[in-house]
N, C-alpha and C. Protein backbone atom coordinates (compact mmCIF):
# COMPACT_ATOMS: atom_id res chain seq x y z
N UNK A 1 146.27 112.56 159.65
CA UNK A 1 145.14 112.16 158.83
C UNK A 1 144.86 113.18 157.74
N UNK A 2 145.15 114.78 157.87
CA UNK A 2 145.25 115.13 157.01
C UNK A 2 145.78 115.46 156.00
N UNK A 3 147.11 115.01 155.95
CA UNK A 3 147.52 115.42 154.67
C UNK A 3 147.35 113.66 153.74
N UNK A 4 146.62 113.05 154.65
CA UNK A 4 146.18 111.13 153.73
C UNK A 4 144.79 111.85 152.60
N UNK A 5 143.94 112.42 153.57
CA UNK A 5 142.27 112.97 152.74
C UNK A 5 142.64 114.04 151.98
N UNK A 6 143.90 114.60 151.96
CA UNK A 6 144.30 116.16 150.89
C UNK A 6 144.83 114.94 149.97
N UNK A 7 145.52 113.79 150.12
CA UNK A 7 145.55 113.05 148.90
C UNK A 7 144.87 112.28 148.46
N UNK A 8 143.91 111.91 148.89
CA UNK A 8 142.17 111.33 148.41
C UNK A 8 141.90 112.48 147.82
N UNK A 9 141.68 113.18 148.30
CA UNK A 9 140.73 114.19 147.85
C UNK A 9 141.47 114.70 146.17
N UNK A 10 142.94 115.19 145.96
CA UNK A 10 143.66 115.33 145.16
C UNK A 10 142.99 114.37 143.85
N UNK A 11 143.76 112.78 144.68
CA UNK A 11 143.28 111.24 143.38
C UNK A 11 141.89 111.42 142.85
N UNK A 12 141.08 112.38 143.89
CA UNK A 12 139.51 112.24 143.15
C UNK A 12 139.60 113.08 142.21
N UNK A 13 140.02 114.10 142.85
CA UNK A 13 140.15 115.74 141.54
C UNK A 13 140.49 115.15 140.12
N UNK A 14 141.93 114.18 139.99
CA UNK A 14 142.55 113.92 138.85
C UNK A 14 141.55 112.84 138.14
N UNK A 15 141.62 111.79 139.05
CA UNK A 15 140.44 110.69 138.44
C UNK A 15 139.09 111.36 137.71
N UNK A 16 138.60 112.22 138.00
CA UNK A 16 137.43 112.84 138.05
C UNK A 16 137.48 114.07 136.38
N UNK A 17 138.66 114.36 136.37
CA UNK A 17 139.91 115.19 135.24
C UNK A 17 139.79 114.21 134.24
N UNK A 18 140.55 113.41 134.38
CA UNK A 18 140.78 112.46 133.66
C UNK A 18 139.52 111.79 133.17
N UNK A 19 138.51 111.56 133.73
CA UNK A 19 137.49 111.02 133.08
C UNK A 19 136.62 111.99 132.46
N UNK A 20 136.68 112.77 132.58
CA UNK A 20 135.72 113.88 131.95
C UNK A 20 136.56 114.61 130.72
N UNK A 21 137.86 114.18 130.63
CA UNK A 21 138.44 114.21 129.63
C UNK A 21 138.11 113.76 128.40
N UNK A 22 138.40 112.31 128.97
CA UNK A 22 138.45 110.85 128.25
C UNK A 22 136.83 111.24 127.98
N UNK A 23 135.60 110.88 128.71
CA UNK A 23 134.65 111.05 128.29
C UNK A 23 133.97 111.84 126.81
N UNK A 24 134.56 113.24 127.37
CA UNK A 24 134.23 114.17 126.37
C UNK A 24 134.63 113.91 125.17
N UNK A 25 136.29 113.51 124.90
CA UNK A 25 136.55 112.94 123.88
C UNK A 25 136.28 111.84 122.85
N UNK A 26 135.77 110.78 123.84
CA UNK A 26 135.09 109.54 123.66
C UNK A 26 133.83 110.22 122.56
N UNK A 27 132.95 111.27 123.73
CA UNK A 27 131.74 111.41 122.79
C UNK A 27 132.34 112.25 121.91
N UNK A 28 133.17 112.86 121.83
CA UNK A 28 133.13 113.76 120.38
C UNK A 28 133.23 112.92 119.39
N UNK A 29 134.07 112.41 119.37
CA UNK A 29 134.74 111.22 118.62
C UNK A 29 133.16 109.92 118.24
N UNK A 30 132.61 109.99 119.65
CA UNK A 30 131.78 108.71 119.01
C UNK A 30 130.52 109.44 117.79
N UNK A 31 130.32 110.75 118.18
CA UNK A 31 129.15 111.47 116.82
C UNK A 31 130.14 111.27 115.58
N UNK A 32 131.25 112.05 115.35
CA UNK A 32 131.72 111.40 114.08
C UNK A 32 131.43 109.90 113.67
N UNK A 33 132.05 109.24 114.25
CA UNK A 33 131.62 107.74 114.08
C UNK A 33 130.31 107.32 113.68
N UNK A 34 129.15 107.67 114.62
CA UNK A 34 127.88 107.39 114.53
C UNK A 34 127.63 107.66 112.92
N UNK A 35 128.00 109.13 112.97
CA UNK A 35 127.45 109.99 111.69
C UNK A 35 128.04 109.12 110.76
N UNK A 36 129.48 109.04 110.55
CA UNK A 36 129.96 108.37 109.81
C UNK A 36 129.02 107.14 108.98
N UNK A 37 128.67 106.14 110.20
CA UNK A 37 128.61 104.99 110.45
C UNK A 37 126.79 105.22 109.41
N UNK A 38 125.90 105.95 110.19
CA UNK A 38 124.62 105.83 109.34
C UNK A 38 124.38 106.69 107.85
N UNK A 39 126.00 107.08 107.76
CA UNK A 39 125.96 107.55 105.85
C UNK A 39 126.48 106.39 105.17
N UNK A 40 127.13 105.73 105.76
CA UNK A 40 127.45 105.01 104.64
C UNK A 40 126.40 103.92 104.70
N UNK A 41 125.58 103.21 105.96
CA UNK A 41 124.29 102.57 105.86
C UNK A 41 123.47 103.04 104.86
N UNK A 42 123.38 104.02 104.99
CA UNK A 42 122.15 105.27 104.42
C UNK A 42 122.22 105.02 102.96
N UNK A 43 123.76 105.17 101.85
CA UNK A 43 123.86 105.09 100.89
C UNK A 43 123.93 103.70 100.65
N UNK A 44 124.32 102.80 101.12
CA UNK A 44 124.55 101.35 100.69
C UNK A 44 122.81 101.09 100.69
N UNK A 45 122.29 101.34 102.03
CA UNK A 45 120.85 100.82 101.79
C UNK A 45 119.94 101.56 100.51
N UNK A 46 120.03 102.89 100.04
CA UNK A 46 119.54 103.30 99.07
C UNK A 46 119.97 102.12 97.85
N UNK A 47 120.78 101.82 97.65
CA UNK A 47 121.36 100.95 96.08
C UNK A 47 121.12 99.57 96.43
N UNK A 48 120.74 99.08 97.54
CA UNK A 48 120.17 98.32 98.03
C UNK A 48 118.40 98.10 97.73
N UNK A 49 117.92 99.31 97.92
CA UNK A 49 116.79 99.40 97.53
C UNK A 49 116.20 99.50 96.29
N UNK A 50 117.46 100.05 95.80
CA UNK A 50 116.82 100.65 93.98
C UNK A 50 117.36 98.94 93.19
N UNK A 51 118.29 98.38 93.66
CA UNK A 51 118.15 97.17 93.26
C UNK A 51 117.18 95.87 93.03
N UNK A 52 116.69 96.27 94.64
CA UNK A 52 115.96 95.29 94.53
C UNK A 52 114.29 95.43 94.39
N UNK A 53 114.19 96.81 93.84
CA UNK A 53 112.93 97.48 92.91
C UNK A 53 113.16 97.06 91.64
N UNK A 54 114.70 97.27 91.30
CA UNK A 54 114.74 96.98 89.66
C UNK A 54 114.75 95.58 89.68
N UNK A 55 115.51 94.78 90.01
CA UNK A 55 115.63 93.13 89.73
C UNK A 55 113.91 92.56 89.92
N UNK A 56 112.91 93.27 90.88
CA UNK A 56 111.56 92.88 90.95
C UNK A 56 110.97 93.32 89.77
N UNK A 57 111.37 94.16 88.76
CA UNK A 57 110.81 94.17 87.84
C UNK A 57 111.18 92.91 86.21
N UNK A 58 112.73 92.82 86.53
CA UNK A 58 113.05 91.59 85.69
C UNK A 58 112.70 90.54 86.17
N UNK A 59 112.50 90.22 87.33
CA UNK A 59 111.93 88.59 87.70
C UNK A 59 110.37 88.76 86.87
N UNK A 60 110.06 89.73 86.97
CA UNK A 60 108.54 89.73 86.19
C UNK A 60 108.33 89.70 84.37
N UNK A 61 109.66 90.38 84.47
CA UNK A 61 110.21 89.91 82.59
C UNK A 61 110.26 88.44 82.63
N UNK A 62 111.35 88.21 83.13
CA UNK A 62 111.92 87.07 82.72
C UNK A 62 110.86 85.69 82.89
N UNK A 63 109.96 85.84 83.55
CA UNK A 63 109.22 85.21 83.99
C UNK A 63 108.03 84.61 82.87
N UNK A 64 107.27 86.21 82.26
CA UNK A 64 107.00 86.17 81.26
C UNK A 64 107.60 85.75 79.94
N UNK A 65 108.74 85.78 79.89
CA UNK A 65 109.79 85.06 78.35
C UNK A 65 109.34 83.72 78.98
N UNK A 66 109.83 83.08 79.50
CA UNK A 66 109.64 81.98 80.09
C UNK A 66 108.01 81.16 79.80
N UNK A 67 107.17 82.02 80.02
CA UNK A 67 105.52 82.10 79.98
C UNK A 67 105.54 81.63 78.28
N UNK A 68 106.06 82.68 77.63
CA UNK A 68 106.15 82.54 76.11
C UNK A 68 106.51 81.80 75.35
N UNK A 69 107.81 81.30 75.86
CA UNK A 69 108.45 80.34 75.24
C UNK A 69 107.85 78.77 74.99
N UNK A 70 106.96 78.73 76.18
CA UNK A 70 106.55 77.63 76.72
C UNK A 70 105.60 77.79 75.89
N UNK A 71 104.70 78.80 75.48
CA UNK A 71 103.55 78.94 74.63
C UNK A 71 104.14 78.43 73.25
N UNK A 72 105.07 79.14 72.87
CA UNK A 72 105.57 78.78 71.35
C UNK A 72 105.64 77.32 71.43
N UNK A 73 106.44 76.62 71.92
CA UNK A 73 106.67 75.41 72.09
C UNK A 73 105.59 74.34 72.22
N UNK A 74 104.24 74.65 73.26
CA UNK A 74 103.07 73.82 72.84
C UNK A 74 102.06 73.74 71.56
N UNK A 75 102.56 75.17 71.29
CA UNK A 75 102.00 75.29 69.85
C UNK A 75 102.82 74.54 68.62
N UNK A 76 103.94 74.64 68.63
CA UNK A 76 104.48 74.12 67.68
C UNK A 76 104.57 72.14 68.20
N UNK A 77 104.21 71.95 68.80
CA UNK A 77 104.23 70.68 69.38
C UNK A 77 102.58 69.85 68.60
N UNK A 78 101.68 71.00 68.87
CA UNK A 78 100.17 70.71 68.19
C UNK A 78 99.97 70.71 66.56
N UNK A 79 101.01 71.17 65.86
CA UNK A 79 101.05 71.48 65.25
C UNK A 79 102.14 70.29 64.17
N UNK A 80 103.10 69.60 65.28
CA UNK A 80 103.99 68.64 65.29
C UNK A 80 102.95 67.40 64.96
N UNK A 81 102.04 67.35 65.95
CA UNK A 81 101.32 66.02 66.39
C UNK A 81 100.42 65.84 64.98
N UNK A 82 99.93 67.33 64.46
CA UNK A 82 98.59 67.49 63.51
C UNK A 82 99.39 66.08 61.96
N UNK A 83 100.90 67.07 61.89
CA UNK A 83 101.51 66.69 60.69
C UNK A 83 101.70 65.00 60.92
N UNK A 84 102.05 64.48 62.05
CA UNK A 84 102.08 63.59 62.22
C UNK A 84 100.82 62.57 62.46
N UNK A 85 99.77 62.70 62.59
CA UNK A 85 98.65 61.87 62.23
C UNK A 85 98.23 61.81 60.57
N UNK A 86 98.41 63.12 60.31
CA UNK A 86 98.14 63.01 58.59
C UNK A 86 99.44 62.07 57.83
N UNK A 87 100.29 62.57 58.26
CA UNK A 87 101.51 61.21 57.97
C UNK A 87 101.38 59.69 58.04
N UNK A 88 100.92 59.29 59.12
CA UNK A 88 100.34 58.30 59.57
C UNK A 88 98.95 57.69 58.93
N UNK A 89 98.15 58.50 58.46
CA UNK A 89 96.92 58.62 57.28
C UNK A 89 97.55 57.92 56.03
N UNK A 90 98.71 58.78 55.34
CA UNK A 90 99.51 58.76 54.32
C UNK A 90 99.76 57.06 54.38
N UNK A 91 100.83 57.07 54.90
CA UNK A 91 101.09 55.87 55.00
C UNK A 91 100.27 54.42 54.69
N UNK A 92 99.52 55.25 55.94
CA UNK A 92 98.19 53.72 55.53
C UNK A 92 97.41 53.51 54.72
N UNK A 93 97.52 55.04 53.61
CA UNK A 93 96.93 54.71 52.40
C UNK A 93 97.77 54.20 51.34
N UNK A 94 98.97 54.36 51.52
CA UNK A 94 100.10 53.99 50.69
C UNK A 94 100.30 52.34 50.78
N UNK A 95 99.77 51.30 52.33
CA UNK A 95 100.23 50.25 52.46
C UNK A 95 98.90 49.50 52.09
N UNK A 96 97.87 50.19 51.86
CA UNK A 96 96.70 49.38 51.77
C UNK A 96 96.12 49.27 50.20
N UNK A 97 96.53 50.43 49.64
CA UNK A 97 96.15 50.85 47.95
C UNK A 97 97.17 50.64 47.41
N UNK A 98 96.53 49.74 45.90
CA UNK A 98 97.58 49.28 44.87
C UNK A 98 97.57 50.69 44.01
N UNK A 99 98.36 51.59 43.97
CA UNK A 99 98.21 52.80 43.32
C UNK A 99 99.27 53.07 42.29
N UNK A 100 99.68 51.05 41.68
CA UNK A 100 100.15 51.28 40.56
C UNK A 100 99.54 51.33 39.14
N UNK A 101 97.93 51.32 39.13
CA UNK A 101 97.76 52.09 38.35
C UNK A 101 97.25 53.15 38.02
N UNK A 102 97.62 54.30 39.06
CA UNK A 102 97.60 55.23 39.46
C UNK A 102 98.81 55.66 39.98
N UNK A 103 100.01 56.52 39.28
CA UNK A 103 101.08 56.77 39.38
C UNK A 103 101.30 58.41 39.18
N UNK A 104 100.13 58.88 39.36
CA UNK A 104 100.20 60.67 39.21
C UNK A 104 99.94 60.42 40.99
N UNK A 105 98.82 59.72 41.31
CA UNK A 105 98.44 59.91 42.95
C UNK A 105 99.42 59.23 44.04
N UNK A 106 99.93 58.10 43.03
CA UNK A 106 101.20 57.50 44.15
C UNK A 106 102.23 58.46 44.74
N UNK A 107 102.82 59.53 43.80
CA UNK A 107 103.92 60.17 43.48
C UNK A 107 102.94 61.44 44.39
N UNK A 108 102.31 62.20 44.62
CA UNK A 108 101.61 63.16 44.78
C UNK A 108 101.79 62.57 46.69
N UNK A 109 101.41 61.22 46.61
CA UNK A 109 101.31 60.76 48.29
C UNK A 109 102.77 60.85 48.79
N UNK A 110 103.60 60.31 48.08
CA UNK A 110 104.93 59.98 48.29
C UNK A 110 105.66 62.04 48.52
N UNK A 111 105.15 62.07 47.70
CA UNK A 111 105.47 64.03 47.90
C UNK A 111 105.49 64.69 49.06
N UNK A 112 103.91 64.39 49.40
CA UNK A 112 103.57 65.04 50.42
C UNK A 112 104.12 64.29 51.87
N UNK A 113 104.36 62.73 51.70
CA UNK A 113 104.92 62.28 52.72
C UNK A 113 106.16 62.70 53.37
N UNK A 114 106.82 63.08 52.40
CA UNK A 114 108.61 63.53 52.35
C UNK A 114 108.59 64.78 52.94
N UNK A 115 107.49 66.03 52.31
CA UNK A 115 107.42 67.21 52.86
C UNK A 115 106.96 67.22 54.37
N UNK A 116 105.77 66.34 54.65
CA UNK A 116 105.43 66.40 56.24
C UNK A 116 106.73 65.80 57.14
N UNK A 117 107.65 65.06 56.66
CA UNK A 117 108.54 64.37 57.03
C UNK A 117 109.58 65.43 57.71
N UNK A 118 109.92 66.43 56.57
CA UNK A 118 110.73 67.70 56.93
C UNK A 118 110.11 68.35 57.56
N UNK A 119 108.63 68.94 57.61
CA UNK A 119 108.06 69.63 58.25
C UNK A 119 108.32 69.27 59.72
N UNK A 120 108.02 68.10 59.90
CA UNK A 120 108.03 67.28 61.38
C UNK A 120 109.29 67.66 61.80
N UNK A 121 110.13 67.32 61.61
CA UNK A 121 111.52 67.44 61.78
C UNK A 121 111.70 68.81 61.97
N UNK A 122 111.76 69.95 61.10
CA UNK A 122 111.60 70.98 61.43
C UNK A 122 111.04 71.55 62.68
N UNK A 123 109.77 71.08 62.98
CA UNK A 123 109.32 71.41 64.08
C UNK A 123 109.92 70.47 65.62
N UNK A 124 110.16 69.67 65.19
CA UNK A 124 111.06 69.37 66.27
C UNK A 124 112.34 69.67 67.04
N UNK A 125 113.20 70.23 65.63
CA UNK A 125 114.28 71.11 66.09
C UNK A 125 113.82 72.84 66.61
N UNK A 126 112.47 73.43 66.25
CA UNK A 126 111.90 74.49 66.86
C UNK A 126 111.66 74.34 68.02
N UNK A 127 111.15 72.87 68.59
CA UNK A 127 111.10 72.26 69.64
C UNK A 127 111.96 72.63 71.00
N UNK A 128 113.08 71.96 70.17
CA UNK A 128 114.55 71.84 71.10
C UNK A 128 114.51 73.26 71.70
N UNK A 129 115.04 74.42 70.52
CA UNK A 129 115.48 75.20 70.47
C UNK A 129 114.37 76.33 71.17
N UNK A 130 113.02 76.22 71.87
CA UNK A 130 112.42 77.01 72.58
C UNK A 130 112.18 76.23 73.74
N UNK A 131 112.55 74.98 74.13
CA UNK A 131 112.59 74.57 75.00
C UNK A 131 113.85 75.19 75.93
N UNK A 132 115.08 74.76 75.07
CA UNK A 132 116.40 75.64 75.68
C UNK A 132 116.40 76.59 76.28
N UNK A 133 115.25 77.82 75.35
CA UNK A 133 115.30 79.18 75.53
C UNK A 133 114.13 79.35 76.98
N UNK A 134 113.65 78.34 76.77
CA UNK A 134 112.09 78.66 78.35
C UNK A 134 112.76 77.97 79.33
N UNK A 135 113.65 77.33 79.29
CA UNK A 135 114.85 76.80 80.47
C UNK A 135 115.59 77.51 80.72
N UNK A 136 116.22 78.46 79.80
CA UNK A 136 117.31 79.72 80.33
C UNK A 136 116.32 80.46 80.81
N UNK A 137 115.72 80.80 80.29
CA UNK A 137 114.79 82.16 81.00
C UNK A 137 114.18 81.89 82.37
N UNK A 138 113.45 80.46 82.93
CA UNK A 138 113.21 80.31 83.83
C UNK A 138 114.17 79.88 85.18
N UNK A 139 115.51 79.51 84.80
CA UNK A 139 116.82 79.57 85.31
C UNK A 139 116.97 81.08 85.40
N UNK A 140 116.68 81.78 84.36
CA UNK A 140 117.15 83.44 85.43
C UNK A 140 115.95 83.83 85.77
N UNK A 141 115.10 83.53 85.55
CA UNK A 141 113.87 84.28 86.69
C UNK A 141 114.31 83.85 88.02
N UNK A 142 114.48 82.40 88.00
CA UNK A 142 114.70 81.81 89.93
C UNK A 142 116.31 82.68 90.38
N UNK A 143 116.86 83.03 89.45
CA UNK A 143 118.37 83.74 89.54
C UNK A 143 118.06 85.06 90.35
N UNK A 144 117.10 85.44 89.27
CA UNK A 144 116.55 86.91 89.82
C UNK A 144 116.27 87.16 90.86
N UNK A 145 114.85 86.36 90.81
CA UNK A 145 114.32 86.23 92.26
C UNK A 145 115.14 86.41 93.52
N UNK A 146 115.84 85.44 93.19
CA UNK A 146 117.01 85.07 94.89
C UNK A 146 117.65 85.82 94.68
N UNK A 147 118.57 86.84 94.17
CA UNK A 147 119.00 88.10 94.03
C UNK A 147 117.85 89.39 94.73
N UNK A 148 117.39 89.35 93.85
CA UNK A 148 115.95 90.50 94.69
C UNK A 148 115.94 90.12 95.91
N UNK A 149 115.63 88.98 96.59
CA UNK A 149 114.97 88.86 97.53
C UNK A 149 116.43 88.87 98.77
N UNK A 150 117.70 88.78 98.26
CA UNK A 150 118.96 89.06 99.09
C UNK A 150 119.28 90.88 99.08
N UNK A 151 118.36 91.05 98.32
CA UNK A 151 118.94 92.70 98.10
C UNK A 151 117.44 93.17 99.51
N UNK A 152 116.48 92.66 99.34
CA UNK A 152 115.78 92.93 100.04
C UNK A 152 116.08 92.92 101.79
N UNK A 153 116.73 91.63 102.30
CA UNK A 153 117.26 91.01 103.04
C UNK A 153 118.41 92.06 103.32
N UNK A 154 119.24 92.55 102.32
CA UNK A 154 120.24 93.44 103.14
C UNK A 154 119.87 94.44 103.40
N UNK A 155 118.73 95.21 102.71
CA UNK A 155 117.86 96.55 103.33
C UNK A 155 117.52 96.46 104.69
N UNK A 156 116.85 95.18 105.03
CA UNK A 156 116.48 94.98 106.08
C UNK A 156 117.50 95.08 107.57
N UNK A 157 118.95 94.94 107.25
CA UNK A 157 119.74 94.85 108.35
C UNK A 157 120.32 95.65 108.00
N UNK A 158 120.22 96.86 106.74
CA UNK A 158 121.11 98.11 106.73
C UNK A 158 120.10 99.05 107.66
N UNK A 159 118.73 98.54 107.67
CA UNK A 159 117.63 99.91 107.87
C UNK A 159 117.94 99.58 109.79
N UNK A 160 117.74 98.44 110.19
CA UNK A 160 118.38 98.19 111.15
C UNK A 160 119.47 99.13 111.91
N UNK A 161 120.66 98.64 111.23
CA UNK A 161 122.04 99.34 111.82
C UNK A 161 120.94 100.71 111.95
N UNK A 162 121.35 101.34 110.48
CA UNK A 162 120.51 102.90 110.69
C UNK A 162 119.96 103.80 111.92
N UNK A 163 118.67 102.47 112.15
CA UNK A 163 118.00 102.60 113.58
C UNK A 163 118.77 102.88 114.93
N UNK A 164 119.89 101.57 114.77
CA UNK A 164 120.36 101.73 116.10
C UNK A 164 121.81 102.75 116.47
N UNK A 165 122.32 102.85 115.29
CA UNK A 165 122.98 104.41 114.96
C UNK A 165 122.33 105.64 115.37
N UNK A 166 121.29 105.73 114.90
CA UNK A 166 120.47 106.87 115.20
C UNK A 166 120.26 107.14 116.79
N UNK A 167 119.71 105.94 117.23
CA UNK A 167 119.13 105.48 118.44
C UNK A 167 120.85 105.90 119.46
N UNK A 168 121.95 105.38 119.04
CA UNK A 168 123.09 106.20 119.48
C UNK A 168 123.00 107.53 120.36
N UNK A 169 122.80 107.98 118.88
CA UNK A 169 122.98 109.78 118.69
C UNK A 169 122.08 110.17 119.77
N UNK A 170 120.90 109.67 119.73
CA UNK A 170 119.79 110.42 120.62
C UNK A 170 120.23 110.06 121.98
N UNK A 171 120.33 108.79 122.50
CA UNK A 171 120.59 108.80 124.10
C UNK A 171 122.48 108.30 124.43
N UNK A 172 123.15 108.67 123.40
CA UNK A 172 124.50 108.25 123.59
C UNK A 172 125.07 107.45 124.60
N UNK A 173 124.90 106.10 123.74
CA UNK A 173 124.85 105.35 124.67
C UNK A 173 125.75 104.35 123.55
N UNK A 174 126.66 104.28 124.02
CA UNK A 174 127.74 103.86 122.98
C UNK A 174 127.17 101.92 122.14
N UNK A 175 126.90 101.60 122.80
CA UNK A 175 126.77 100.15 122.74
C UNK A 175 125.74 99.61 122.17
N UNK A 176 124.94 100.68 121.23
CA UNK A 176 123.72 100.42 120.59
C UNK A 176 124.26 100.43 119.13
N UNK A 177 125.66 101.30 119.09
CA UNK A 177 126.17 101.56 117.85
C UNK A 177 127.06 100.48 117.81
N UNK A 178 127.98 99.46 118.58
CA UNK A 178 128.07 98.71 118.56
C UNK A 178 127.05 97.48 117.86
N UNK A 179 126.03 96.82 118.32
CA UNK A 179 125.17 96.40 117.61
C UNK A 179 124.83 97.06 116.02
N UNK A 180 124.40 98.34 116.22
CA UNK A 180 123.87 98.64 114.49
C UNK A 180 124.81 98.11 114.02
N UNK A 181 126.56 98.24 114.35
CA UNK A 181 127.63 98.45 113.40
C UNK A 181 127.46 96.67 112.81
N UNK A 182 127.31 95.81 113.78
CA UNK A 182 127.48 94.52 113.73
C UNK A 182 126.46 94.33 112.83
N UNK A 183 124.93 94.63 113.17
CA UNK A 183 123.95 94.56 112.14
C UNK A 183 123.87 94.78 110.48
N UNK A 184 124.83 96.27 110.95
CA UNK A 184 124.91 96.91 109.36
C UNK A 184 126.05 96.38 108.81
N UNK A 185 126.99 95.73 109.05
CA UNK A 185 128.12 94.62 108.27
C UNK A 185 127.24 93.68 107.47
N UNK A 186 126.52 92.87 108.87
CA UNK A 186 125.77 91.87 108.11
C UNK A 186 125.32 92.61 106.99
N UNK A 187 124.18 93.12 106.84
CA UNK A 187 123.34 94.01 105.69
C UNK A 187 124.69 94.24 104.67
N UNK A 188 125.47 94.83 104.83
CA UNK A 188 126.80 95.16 104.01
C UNK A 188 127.32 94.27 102.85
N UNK A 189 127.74 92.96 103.45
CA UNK A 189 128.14 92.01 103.38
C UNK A 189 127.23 91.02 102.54
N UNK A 190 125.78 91.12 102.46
CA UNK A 190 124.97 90.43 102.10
C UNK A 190 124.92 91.05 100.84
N UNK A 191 124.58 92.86 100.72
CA UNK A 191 124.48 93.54 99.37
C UNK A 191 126.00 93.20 98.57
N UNK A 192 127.01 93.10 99.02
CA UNK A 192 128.13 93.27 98.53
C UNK A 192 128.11 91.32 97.66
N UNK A 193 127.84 90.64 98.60
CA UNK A 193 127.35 88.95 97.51
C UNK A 193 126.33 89.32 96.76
N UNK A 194 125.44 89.60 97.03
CA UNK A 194 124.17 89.56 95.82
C UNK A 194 124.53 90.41 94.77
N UNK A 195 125.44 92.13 94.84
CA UNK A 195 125.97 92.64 93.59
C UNK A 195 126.39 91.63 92.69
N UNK A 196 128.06 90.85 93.65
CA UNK A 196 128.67 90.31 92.62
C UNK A 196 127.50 89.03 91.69
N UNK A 197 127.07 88.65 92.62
CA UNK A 197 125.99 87.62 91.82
C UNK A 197 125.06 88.53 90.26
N UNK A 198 124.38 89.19 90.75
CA UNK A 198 123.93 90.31 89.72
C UNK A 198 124.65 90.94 88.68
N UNK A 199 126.44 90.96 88.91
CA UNK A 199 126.89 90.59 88.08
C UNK A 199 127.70 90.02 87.16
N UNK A 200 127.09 89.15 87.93
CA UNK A 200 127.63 87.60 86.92
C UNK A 200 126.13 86.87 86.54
N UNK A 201 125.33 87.89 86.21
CA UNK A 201 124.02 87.24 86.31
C UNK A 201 123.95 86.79 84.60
């Protein structure tokens, strides 16, 4: 029986070797990693953040162009309508008065008809053309927005990982860094679409 428990006893020694090997190595190896793992969180979530500080400040531009455009455009619309009732005036003085013998005032109506005519027109193509522009602008405000608010969204699962990286380090416990790592991809992955979107914005 004894030389069976001098080889138990031996298999424990080595098993026991061997894991405190492996162990030690494991953790040396897993702080690099960790460390690794919450710098590059650390920096992705910073440009993460400064992004989606700056894009919150263009959704508030763009928002305002948008605000403006729309202003120009009702104005020149009131302004559309004004020329066009006096036109409409014109006219009905032109279809109701014999103002052939009166041919300084016929010609004077007929003048001014032609000019409100262009005027109108004019303002209608001002029309178009700030309508276009308060449609692009409010197309990239909602652009913006959902950009910001994905940059925000990946802070949120970079600050995450971070946490549970950290949370690692302190009670080494391998399987928390597992999760951050999974967390902080997501977050990763999300900043890395909303860049390219931002720029192709």
């Amino acid at each position: 029986m004894e030389p069976d428990r001098k080889q138990t006893d031996d298999d424990n020694i080595i098993k026991e070797y061997h894991e405190e090997i492996i162990t030690k190595a494991w953790s040396k190896r897993l702080k690099t990693i960790v460390a690794i793992t919450t710098l590059i969180l650390a920096v992705v979530g910073t440009l993460a953040s400064f992004k989606a500080a700056s894009l919150g400040n263009q959704v508030v531009i763009s928002q305002n162009e948008a605000f403006n455009y729309w202003s120009h455009y009702q104005a020149k619309t009131i302004k559309k309508t004004t020329l066009e009732a006096e036109l409409y005036n014109i006219e009905i003085e032109l279809a109701k008065t014999d103002l052939t013998d009166n041919p300084k005032l016929q010609e004077e109506l007929y003048a001014k008809k032609e000019a409100y005519k262009q005027k109108i027109a004019q303002y209608e193509a001002e029309e178009y053309t700030l309508s276009q522009m308060a449609k692009s602008a409010e197309q990239k405000h909602l652009a913006t927005k959902e950009i910001s608010a994905n940059f925000g969204n990946a802070l949120i699962f970079l600050q995450i990982g971070i946490l549970l990286s950290s949370l690692t380090a302190i009670s080494k416990i391998k399987y928390y860094w597992y999760i951050g790592a999974v967390t902080g991809f997501i977050g990763f992955s999300i900043f890395i679409g909303s860049y390219y979107k931002y720029l192709t914005l």
